[in-house]
C-alpha atoms as a PDB file:
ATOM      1  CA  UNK A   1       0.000   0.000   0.000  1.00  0.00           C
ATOM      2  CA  UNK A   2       1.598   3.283  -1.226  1.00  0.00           C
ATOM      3  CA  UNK A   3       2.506   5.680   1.637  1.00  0.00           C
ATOM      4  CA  UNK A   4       1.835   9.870   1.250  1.00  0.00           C
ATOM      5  CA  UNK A   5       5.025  11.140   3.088  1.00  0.00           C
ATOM      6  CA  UNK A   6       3.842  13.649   5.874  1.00  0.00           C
ATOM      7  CA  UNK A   7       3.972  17.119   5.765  1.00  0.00           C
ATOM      8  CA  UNK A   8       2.567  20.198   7.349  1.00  0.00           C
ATOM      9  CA  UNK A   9      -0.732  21.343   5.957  1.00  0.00           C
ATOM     10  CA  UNK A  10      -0.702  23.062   3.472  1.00  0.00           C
ATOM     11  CA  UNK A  11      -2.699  26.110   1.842  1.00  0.00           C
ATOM     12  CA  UNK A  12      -2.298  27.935  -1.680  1.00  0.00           C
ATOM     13  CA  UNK A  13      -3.405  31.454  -1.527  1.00  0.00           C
ATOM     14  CA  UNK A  14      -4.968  32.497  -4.532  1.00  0.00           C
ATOM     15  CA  UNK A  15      -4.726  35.995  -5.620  1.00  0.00           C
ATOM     16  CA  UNK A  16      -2.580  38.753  -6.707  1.00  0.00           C
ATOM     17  CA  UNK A  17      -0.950  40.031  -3.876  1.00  0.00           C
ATOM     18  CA  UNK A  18      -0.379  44.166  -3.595  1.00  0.00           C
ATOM     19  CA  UNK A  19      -0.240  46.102  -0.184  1.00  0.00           C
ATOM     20  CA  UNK A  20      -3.144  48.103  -1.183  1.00  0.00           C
ATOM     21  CA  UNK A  21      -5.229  44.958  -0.239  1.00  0.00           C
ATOM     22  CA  UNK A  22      -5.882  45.140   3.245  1.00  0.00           C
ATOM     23  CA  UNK A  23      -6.970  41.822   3.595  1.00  0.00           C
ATOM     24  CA  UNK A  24      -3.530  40.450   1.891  1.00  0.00           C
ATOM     25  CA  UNK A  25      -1.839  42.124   5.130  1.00  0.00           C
ATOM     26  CA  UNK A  26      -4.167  40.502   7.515  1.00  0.00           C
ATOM     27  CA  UNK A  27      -3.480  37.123   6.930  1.00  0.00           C
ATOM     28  CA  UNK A  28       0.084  36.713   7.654  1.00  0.00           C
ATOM     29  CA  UNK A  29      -1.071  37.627  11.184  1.00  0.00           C
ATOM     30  CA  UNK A  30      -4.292  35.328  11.262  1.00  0.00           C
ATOM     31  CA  UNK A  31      -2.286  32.230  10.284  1.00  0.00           C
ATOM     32  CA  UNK A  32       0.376  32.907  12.958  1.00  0.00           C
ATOM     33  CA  UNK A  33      -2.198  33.564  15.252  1.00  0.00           C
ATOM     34  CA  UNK A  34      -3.518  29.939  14.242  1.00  0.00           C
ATOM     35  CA  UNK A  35      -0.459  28.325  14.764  1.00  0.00           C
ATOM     36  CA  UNK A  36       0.650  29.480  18.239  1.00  0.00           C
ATOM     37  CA  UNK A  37      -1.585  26.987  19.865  1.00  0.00           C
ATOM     38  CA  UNK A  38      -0.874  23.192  19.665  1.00  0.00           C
ATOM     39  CA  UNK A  39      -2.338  21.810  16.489  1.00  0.00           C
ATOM     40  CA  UNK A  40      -0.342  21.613  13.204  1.00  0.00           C
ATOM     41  CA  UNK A  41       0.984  24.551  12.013  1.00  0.00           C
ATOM     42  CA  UNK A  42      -0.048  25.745   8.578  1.00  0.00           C
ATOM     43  CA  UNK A  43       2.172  27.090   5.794  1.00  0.00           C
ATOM     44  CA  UNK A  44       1.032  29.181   3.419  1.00  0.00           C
ATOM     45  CA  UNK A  45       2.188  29.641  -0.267  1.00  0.00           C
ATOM     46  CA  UNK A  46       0.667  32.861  -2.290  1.00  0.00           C
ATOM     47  CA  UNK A  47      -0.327  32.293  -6.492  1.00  0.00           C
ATOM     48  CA  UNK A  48      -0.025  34.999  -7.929  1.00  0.00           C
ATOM     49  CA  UNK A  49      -3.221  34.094 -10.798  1.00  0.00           C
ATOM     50  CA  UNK A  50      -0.602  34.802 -13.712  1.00  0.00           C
ATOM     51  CA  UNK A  51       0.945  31.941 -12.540  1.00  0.00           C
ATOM     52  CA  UNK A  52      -1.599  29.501 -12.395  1.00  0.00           C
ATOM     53  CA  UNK A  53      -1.942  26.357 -14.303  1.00  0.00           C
ATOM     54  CA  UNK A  54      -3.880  23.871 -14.833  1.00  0.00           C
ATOM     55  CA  UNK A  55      -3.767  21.720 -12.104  1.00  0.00           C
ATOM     56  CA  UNK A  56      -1.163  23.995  -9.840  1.00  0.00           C
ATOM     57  CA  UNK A  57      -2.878  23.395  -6.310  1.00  0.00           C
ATOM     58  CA  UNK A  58      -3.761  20.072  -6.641  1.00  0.00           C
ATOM     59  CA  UNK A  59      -1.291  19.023  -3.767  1.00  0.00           C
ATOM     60  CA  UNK A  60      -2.835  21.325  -1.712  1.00  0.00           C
ATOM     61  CA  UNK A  61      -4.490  20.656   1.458  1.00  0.00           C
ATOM     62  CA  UNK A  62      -6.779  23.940   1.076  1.00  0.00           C
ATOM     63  CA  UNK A  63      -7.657  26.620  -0.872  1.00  0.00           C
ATOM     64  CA  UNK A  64      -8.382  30.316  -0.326  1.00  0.00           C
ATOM     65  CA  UNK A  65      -9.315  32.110  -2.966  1.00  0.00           C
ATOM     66  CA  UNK A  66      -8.644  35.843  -1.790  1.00  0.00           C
ATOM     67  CA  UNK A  67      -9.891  39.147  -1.926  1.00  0.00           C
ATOM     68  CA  UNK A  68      -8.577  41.450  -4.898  1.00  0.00           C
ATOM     69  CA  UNK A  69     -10.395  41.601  -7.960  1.00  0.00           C
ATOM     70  CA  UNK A  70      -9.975  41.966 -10.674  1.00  0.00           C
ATOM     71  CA  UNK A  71      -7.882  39.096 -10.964  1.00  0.00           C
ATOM     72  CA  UNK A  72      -4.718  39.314 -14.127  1.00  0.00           C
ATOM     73  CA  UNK A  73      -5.555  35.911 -14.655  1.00  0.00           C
ATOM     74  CA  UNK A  74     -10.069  34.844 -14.055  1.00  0.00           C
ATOM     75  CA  UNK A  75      -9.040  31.764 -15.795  1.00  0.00           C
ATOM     76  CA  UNK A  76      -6.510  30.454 -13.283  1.00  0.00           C
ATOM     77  CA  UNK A  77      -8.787  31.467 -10.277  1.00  0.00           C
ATOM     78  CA  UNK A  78     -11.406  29.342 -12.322  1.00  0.00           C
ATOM     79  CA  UNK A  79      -8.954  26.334 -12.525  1.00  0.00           C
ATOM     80  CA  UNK A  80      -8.378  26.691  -9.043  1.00  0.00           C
ATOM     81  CA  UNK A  81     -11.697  26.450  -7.428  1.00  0.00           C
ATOM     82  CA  UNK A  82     -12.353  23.896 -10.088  1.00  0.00           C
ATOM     83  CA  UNK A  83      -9.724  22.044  -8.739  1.00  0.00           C
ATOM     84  CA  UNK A  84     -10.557  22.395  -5.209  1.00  0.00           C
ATOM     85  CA  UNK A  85     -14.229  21.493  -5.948  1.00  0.00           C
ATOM     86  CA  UNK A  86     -13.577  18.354  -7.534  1.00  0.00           C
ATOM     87  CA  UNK A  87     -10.772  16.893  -5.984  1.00  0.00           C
ATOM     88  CA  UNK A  88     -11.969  17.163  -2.067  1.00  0.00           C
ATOM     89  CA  UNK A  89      -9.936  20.210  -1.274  1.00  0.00           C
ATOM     90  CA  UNK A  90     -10.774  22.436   1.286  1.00  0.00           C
ATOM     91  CA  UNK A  91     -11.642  25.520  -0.011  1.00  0.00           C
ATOM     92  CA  UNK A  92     -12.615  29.057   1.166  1.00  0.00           C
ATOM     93  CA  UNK A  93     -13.483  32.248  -1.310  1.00  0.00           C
ATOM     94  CA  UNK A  94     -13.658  35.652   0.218  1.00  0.00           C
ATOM     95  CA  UNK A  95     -15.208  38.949  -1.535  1.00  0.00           C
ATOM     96  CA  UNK A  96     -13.752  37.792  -5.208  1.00  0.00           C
ATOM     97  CA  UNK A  97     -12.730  34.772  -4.219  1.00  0.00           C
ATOM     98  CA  UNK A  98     -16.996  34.558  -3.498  1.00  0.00           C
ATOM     99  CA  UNK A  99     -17.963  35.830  -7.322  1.00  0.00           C
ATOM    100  CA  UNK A 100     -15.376  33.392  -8.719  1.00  0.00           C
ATOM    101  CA  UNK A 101     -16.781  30.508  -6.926  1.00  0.00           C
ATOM    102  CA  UNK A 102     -20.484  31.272  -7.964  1.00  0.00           C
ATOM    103  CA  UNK A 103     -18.843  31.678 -11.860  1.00  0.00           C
ATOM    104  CA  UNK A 104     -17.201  28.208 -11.778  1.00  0.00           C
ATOM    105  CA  UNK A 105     -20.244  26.651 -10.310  1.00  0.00           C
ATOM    106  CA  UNK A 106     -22.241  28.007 -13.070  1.00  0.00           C
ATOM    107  CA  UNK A 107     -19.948  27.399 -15.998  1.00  0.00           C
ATOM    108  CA  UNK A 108     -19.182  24.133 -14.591  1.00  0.00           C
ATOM    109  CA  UNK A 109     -22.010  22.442 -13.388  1.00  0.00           C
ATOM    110  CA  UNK A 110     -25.059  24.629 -14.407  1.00  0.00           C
ATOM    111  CA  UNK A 111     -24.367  24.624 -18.227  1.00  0.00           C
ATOM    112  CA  UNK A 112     -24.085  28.550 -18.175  1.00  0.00           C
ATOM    113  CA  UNK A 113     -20.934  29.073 -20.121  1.00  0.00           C
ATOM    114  CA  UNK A 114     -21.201  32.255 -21.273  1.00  0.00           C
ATOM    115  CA  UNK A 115     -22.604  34.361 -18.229  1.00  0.00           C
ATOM    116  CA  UNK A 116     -19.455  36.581 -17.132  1.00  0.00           C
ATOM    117  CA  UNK A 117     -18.364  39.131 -14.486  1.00  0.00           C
ATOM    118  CA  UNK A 118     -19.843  43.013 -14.705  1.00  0.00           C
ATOM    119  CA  UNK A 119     -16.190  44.203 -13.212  1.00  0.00           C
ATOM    120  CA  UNK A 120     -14.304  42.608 -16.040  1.00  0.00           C
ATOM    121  CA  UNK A 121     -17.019  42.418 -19.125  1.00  0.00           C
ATOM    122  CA  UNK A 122     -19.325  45.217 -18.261  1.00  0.00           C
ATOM    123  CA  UNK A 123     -20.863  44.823 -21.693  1.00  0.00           C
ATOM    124  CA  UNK A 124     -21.317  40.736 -21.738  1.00  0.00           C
ATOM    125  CA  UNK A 125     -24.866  39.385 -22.705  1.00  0.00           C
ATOM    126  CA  UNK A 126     -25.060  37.453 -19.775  1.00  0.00           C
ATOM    127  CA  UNK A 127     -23.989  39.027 -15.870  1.00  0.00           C
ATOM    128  CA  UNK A 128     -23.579  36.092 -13.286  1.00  0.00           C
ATOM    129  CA  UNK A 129     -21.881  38.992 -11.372  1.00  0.00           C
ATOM    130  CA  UNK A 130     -23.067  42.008 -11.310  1.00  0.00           C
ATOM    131  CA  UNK A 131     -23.088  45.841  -9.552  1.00  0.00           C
ATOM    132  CA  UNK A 132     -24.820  45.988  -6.255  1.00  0.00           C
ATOM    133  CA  UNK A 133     -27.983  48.515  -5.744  1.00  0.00           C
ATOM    134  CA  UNK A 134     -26.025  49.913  -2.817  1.00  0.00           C
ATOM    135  CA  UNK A 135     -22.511  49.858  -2.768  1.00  0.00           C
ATOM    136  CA  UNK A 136     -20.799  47.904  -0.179  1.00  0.00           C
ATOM    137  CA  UNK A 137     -17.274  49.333  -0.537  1.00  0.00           C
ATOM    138  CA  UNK A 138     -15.607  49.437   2.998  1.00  0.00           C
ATOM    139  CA  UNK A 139     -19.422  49.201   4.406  1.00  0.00           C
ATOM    140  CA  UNK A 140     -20.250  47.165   7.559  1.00  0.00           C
ATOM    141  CA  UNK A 141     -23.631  45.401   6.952  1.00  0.00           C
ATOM    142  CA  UNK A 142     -26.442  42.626   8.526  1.00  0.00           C
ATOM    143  CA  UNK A 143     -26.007  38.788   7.386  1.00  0.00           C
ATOM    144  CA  UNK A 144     -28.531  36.470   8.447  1.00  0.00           C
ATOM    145  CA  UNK A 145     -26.830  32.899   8.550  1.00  0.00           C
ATOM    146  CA  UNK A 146     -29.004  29.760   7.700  1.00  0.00           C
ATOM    147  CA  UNK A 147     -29.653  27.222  10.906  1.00  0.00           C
ATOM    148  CA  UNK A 148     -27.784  23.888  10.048  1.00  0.00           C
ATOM    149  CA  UNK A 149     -25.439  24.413   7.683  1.00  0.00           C
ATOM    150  CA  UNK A 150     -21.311  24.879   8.008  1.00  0.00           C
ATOM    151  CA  UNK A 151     -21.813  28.527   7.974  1.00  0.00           C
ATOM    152  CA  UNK A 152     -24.055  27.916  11.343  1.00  0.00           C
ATOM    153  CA  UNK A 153     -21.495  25.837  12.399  1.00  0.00           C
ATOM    154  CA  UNK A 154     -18.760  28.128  12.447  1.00  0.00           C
ATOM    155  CA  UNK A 155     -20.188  31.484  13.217  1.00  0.00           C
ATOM    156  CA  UNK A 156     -23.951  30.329  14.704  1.00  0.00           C
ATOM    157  CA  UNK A 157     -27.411  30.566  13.188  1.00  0.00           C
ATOM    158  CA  UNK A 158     -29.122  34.361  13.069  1.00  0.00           C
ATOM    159  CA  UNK A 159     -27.464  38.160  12.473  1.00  0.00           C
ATOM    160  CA  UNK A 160     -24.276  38.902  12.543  1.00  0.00           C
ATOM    161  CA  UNK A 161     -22.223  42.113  11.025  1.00  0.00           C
ATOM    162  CA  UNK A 162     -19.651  41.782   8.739  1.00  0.00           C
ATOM    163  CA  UNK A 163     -16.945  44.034   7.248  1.00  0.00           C
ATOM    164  CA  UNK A 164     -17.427  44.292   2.984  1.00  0.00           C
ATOM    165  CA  UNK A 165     -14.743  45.501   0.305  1.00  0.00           C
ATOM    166  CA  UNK A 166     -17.260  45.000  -2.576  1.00  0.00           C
ATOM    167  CA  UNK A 167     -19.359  46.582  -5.566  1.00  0.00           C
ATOM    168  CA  UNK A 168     -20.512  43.313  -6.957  1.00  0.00           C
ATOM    169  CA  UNK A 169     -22.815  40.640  -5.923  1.00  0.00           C
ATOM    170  CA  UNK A 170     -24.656  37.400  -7.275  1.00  0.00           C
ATOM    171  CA  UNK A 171     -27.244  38.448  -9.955  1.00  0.00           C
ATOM    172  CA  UNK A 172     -30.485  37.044  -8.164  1.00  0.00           C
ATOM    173  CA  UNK A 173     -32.187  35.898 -11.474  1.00  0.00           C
ATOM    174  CA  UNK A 174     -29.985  32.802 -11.757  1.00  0.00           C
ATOM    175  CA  UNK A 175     -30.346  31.823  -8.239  1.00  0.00           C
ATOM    176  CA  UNK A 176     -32.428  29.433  -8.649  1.00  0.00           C
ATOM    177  CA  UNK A 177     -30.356  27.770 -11.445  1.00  0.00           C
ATOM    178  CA  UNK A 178     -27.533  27.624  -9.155  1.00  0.00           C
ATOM    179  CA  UNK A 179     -29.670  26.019  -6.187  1.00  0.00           C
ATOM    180  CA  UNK A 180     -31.015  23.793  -8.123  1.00  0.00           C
ATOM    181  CA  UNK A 181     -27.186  21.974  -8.894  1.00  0.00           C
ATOM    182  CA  UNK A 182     -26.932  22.423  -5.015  1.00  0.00           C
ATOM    183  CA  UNK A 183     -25.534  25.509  -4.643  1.00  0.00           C
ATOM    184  CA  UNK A 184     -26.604  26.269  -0.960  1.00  0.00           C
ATOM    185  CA  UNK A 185     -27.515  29.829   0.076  1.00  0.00           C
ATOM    186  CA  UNK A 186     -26.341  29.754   4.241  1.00  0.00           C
ATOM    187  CA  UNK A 187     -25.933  33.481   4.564  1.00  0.00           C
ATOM    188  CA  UNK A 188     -28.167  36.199   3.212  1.00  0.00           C
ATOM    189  CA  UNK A 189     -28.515  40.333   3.926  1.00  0.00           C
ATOM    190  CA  UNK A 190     -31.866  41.907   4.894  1.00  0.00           C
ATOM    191  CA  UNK A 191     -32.713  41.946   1.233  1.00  0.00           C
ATOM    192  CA  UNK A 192     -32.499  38.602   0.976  1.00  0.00           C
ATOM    193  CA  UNK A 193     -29.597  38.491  -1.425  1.00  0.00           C
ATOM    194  CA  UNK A 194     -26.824  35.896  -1.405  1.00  0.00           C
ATOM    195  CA  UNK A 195     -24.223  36.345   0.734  1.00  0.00           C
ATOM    196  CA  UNK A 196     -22.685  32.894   1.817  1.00  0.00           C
ATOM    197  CA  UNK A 197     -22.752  30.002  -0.346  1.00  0.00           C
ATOM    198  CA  UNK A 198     -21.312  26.762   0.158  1.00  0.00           C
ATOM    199  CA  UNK A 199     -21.574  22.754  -0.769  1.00  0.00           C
ATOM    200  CA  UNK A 200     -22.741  20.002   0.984  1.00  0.00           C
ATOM    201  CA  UNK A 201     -20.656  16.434   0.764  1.00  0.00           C
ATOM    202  CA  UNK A 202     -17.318  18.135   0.278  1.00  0.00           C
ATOM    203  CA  UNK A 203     -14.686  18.803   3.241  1.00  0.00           C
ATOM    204  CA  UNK A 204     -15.307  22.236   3.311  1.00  0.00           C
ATOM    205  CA  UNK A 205     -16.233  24.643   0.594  1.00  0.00           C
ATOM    206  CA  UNK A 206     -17.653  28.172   1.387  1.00  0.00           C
ATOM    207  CA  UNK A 207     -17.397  31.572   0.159  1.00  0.00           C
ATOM    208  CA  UNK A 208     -18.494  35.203   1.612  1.00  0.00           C
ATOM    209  CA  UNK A 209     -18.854  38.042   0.074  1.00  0.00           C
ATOM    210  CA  UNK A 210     -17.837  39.917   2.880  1.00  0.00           C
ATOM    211  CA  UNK A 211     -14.100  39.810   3.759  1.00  0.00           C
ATOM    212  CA  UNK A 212     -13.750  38.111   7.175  1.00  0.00           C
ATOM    213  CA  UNK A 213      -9.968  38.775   7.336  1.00  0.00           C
ATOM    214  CA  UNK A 214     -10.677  42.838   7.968  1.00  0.00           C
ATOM    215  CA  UNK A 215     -12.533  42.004  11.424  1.00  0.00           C
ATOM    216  CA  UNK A 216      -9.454  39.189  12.417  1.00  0.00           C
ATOM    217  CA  UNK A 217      -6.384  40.147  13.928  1.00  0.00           C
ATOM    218  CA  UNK A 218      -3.781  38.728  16.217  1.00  0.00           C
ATOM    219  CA  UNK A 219      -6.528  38.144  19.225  1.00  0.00           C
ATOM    220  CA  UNK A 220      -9.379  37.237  17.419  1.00  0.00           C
ATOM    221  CA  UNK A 221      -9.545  35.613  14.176  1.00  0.00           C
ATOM    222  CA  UNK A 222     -13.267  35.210  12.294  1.00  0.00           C
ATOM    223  CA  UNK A 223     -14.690  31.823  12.908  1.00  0.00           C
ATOM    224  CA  UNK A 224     -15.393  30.404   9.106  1.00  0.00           C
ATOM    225  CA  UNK A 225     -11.375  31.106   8.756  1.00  0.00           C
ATOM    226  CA  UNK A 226     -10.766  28.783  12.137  1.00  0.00           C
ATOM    227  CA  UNK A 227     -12.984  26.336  10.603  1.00  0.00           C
ATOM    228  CA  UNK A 228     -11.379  26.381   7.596  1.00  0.00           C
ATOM    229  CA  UNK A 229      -7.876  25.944   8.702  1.00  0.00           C
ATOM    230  CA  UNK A 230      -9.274  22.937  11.193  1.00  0.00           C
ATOM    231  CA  UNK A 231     -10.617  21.671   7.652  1.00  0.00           C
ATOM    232  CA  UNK A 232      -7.165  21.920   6.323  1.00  0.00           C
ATOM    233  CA  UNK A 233      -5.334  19.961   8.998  1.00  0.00           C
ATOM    234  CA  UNK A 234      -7.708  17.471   8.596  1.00  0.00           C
ATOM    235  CA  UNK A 235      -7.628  17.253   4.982  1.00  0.00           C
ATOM    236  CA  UNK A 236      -3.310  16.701   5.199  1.00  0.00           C
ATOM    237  CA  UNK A 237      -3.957  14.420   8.169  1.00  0.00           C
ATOM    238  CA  UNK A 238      -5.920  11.957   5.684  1.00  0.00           C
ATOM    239  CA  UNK A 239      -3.286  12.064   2.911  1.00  0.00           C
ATOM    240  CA  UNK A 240      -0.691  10.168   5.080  1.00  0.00           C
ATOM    241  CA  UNK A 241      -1.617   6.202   4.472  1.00  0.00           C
ATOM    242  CA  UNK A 242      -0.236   3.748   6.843  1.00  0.00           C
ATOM    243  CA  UNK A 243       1.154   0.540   5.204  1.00  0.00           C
ATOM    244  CA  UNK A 244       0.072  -2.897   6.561  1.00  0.00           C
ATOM    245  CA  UNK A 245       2.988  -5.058   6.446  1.00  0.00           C
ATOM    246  CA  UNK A 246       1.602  -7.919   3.895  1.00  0.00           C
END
């Protein structure tokens, strides 16, 4: 029986890194603050998206798909999740990270190839992604979270206020195209618009459209991150295979 050497978990940051991203300064501090206690400690490995190939974070215990769009590179973002999605790979999408998880889950598995993003194809036929009626753009606002589902499980069922970086959200006429593939809504504001969405029967796959690195910091780091990162030990935890002497 083959044997997966072990190795510290391990977690490909997706994104273009710049200072002007506030969250891209935040987590350096979140994962150190995640590793001082006594569970493995996660390393970290940024993508810049002009990088990315094919199959680039395949070996990848998780996935976080960070805040920063417009990406250089949609595609490789795309490939990514993809990647993540299919192959049991822990994965969390924040902000555009979010809007890049909702495209591959409609070009992938709701035969909606040609619906785009608003930021990057303003002019496209069909808008997946599209510019919210009321700007968001370093806004605090209300999310409702969905009893029962991983979102609950992290941060608890009912209202909580989140910090936002965003103009664009999930256009709400193909909700229903999305559910119905089982796209599951587990966070919405007042309005009722999307904004957590995650899978069921994966390790962990959730997105926000809010950016829950801006309200983490050294003492206090935002419960879905936490749960990711416990979904990421476990996920390079399972890779290592014991051989059974024949």
């Amino acid at each position: 029986m083959p044997i997966d050497t072990p190795h510290p978990p391990r977690i490909a940051l997706v994104g273009d890194r710049s200072s002007s991203v506030e969250a891209h300064g935040r987590i350096p501090t979140l994962i150190a603050a995640m590793n001082a206690g006594p569970d493995d400690a996660l390393e970290c490995y940024w993508y810049a998206t002009s990088s990315l190939g094919e199959n680039d974070v395949s070996g990848f215990d998780g996935v976080w798909v960070v805040p920063g769009s417009p990406y250089a590179n949609p595609a490789g973002v795309l490939n990514a999740i993809r990647t993540a999605r299919t192959e049991g790979i822990p994965l969390l999408g924040t902000c555009g990270g979010f809007q890049h998880v909702l495209l591959e889950f409609a070009h992938n598995l709701c035969g909606l190839a040609s619906v785009d993003h608003a930021e990057t194809h303003p002019d496209a036929a069909e808008l997946l992604i599209i510019p919210l009626e009321c700007s968001l753009f370093g806004e605090e606002a209300s999310v409702t979270v969905e009893a029962d589902t991983v979102a609950a499980g992290a941060m608890g069922a009912g209202a909580s206020t989140e910090r936002y970086f965003c103009r664009y959200g999930l256009n709400p006429r193909y909700l229903e195209q999305l559910q119905a593939r089982g796209l599951i809504v587990s966070g919405r504001d007042p309005g009722g618009d999307a904004r957590i969405v995650e899978l069921a029967d994966h390790p962990f796959y959730l997105a926000s459209l809010f950016q829950p690195e801006l309200s983490s910091d050294s003492t206090w780091v935002h419960p879905i991150i936490v749960t990711f990162a416990a979904a990421v030990r476990d996920h390079a935890r399972a890779r290592v295979v014991v051989e059974v002497p024949a």
